[in-house]
Protein backbone atom coordinates (compact mmCIF):
# COMPACT_ATOMS: atom_id res chain seq x y z
CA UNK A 1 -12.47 10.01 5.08
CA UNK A 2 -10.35 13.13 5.66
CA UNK A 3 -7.76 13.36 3.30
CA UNK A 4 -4.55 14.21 6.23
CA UNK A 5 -6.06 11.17 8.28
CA UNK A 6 -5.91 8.65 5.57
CA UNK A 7 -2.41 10.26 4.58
CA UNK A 8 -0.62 9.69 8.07
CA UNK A 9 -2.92 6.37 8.65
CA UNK A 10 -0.70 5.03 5.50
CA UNK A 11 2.61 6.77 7.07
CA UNK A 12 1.62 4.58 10.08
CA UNK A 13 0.66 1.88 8.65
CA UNK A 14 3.75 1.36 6.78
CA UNK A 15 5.73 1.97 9.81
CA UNK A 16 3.69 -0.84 11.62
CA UNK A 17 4.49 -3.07 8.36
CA UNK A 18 8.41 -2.59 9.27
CA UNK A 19 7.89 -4.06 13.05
CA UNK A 20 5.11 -6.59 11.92
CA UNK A 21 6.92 -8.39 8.24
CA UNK A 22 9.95 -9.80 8.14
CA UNK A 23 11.23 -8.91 4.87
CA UNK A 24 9.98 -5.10 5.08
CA UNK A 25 12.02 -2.06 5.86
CA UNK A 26 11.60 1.51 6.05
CA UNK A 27 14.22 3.53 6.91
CA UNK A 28 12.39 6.08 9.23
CA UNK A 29 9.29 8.73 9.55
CA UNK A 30 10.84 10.90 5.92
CA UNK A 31 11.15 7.62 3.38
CA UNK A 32 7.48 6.39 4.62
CA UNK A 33 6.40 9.82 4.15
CA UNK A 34 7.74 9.87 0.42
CA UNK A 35 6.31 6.14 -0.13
CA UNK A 36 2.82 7.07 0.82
CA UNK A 37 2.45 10.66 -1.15
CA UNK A 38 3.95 8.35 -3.86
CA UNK A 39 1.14 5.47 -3.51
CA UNK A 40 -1.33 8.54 -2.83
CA UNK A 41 -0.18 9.76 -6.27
CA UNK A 42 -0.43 6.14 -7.95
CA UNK A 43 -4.21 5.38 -6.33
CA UNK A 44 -5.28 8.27 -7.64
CA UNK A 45 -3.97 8.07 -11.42
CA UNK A 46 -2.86 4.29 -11.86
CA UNK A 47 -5.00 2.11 -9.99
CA UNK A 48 -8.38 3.22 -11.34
CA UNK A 49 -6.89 1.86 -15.19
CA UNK A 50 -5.00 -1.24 -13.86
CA UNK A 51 -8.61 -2.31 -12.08
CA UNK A 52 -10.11 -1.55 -14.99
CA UNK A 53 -8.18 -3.62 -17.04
CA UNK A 54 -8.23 -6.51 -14.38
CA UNK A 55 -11.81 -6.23 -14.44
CA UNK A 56 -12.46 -9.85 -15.52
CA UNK A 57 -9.72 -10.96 -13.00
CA UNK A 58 -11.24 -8.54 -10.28
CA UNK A 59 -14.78 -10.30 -10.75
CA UNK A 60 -13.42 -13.81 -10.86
CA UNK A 61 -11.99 -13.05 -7.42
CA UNK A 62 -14.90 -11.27 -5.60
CA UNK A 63 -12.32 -8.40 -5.43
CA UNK A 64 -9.79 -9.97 -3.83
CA UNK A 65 -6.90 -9.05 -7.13
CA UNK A 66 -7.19 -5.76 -5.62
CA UNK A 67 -4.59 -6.67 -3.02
CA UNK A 68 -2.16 -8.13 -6.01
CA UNK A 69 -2.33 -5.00 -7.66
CA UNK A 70 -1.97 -3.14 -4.02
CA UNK A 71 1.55 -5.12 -3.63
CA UNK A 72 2.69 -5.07 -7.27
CA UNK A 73 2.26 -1.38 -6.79
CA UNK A 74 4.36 -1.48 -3.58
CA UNK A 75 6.64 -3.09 -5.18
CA UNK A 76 7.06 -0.52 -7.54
CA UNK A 77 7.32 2.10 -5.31
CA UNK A 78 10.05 0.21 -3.07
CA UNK A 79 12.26 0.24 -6.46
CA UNK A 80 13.11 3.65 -7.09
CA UNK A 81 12.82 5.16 -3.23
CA UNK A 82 15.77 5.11 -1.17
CA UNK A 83 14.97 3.69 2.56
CA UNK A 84 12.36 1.68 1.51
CA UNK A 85 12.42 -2.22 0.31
CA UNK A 86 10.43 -4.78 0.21
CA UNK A 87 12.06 -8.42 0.18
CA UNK A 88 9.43 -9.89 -2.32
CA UNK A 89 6.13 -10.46 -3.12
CA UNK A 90 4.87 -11.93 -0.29
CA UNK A 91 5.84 -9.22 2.40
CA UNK A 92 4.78 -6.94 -0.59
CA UNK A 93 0.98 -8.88 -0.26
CA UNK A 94 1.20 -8.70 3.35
CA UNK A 95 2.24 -4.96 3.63
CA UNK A 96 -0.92 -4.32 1.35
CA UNK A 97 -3.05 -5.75 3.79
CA UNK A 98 -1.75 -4.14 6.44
CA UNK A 99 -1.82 -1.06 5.17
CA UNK A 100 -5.41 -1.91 3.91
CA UNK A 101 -6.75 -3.63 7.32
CA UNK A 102 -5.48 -0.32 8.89
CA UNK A 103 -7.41 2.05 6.40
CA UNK A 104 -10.00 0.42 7.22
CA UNK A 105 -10.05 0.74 11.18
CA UNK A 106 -9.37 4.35 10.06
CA UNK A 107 -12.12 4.75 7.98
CA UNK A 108 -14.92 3.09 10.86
CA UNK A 109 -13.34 6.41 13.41
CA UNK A 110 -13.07 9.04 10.40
């Protein structure tokens, strides 16, 4: 998929995330902006070793740790950027597959 599409689908995404969980909040169109070139930055360096050391768990799952590593990373991110938070875990999970579900709708048109 085209690297600016998948970039602003995130933006959106996370946007959509602020209307659709209770318990997540971005502050506008600059802090979701930051968040995803800052998950953009952590998929590309981070992820690939934390799946790969959740291997066993990521078998024993079918794949499905993937989203508990998707929200443990948001919830990384949402502690260090300003105008971004994220309540807990559970709006965490549900961000990450929001932001996943729309990826994904992304990726069928891209």
């Amino acid at each position: 998929m085209n690297i600016i599409a998948r970039f602003l689908g995130t933006v959106f995404a996370l946007l959509l995330a602020t209307q659709v969980i209770a318990g997540f909040f971005v502050s506008g169109v600059y802090a979701a902006t930051i968040v995803a070139l800052l998950l953009a930055v952590i998929n590309i360096t981070l992820k690939p070793l934390v799946l790969l050391i959740a291997l066993p768990l990521q078998i024993l799952t079918l794949g499905l740790f993937t989203f508990i590593v998707n929200a443990l990373f948001l919830l990384f991110v949402a502690s260090f950027v300003e105008g971004f938070a994220v309540a807990g875990f559970v709006p965490a999970l549900l961000g990450a597959l929001l932001i996943t579900a729309v990826l994904w709708v992304l990726d069928i048109f891209f």
